[in-house]
Protein backbone atom coordinates (compact mmCIF):
# COMPACT_ATOMS: atom_id res chain seq x y z
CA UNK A 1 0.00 0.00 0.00
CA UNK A 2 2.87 2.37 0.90
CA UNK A 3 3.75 1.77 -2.52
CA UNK A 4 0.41 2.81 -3.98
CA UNK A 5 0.19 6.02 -2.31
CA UNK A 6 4.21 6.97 -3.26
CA UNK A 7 3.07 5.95 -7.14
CA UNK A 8 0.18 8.52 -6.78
CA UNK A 9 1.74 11.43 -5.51
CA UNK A 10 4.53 11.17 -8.11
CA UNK A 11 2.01 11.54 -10.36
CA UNK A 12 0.42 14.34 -8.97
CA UNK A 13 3.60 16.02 -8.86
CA UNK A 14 4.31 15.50 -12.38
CA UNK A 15 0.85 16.69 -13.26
CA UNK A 16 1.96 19.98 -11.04
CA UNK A 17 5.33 20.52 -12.99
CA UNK A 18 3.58 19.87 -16.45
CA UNK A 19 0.34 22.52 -15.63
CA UNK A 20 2.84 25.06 -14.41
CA UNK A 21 5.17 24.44 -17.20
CA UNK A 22 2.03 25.08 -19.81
CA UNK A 23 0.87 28.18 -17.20
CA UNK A 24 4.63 29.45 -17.65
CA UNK A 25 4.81 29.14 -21.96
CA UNK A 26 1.61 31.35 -21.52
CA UNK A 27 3.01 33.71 -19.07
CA UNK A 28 1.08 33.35 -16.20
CA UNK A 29 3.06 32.47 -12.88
CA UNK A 30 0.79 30.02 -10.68
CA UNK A 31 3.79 30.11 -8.27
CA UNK A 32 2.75 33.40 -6.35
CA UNK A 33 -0.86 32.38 -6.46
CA UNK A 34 -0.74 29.44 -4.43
CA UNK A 35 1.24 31.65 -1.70
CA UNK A 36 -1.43 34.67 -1.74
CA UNK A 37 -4.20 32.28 -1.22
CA UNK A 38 -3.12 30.77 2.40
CA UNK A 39 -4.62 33.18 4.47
CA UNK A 40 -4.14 32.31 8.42
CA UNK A 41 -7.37 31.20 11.18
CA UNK A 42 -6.83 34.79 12.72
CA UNK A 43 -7.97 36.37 9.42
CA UNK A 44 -10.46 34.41 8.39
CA UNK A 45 -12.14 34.77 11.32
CA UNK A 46 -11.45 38.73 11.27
CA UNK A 47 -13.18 39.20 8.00
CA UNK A 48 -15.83 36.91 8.95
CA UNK A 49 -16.59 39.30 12.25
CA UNK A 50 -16.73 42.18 9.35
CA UNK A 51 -12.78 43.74 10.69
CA UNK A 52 -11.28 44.86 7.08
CA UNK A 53 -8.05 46.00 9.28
CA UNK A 54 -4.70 43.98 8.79
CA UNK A 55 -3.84 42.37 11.84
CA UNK A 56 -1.03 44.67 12.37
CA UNK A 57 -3.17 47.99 12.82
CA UNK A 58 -4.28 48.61 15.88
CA UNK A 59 -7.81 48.97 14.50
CA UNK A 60 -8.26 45.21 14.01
CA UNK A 61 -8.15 44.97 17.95
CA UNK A 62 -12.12 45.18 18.07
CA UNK A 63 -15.08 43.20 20.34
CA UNK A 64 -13.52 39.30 20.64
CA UNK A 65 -10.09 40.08 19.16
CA UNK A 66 -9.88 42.85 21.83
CA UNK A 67 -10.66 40.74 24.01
CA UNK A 68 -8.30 37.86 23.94
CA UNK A 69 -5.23 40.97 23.53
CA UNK A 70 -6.13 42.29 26.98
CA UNK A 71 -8.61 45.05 26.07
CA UNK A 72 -11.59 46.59 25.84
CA UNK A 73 -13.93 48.25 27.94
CA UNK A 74 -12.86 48.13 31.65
CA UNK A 75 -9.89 45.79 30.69
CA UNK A 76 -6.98 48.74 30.22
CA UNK A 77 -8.02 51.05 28.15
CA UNK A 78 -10.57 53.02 29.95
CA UNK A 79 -12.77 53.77 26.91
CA UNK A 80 -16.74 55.08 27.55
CA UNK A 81 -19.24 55.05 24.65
CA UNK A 82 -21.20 58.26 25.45
């Protein structure tokens, strides 16, 4: 069986090489596509709660995200909604 398996994901890697090779005659580079589509859990779950902020601006810090940091209202930052 550990044969099998080996057998088919040499194949699937040659099917890789040979669709990239193709994508590359065309000019288009599937390379940096694969890498811009891994997004991590943290945004995901930020653009599901409707946060458009990178995770490096402070503005992303909002309602459960705020939360797990350390913040939010009466946890440090001393912030009233009037």
């Amino acid at each position: 069986m550990p044969e099998l398996i080996q057998t088919f994901k040499s194949m699937q890697k040659s099917e890789s090489e040979k669709r990239k090779f193709l994508a590359a005659i065309q000019g288009v580079e599937l390379e940096g596509a694969e890498e811009e589509q891994s997004k991590s859990f943290e945004d995901v779950r930020r653009k599901a709660l409707g946060i458009t902020a990178d995770a490096s601006d402070v503005v992303s810090l909002q309602g459960q995200f705020a939360s797990e940091a350390g913040f939010g209202i009466g946890a440090g930052l001393g912030y009233k909604k009037e």
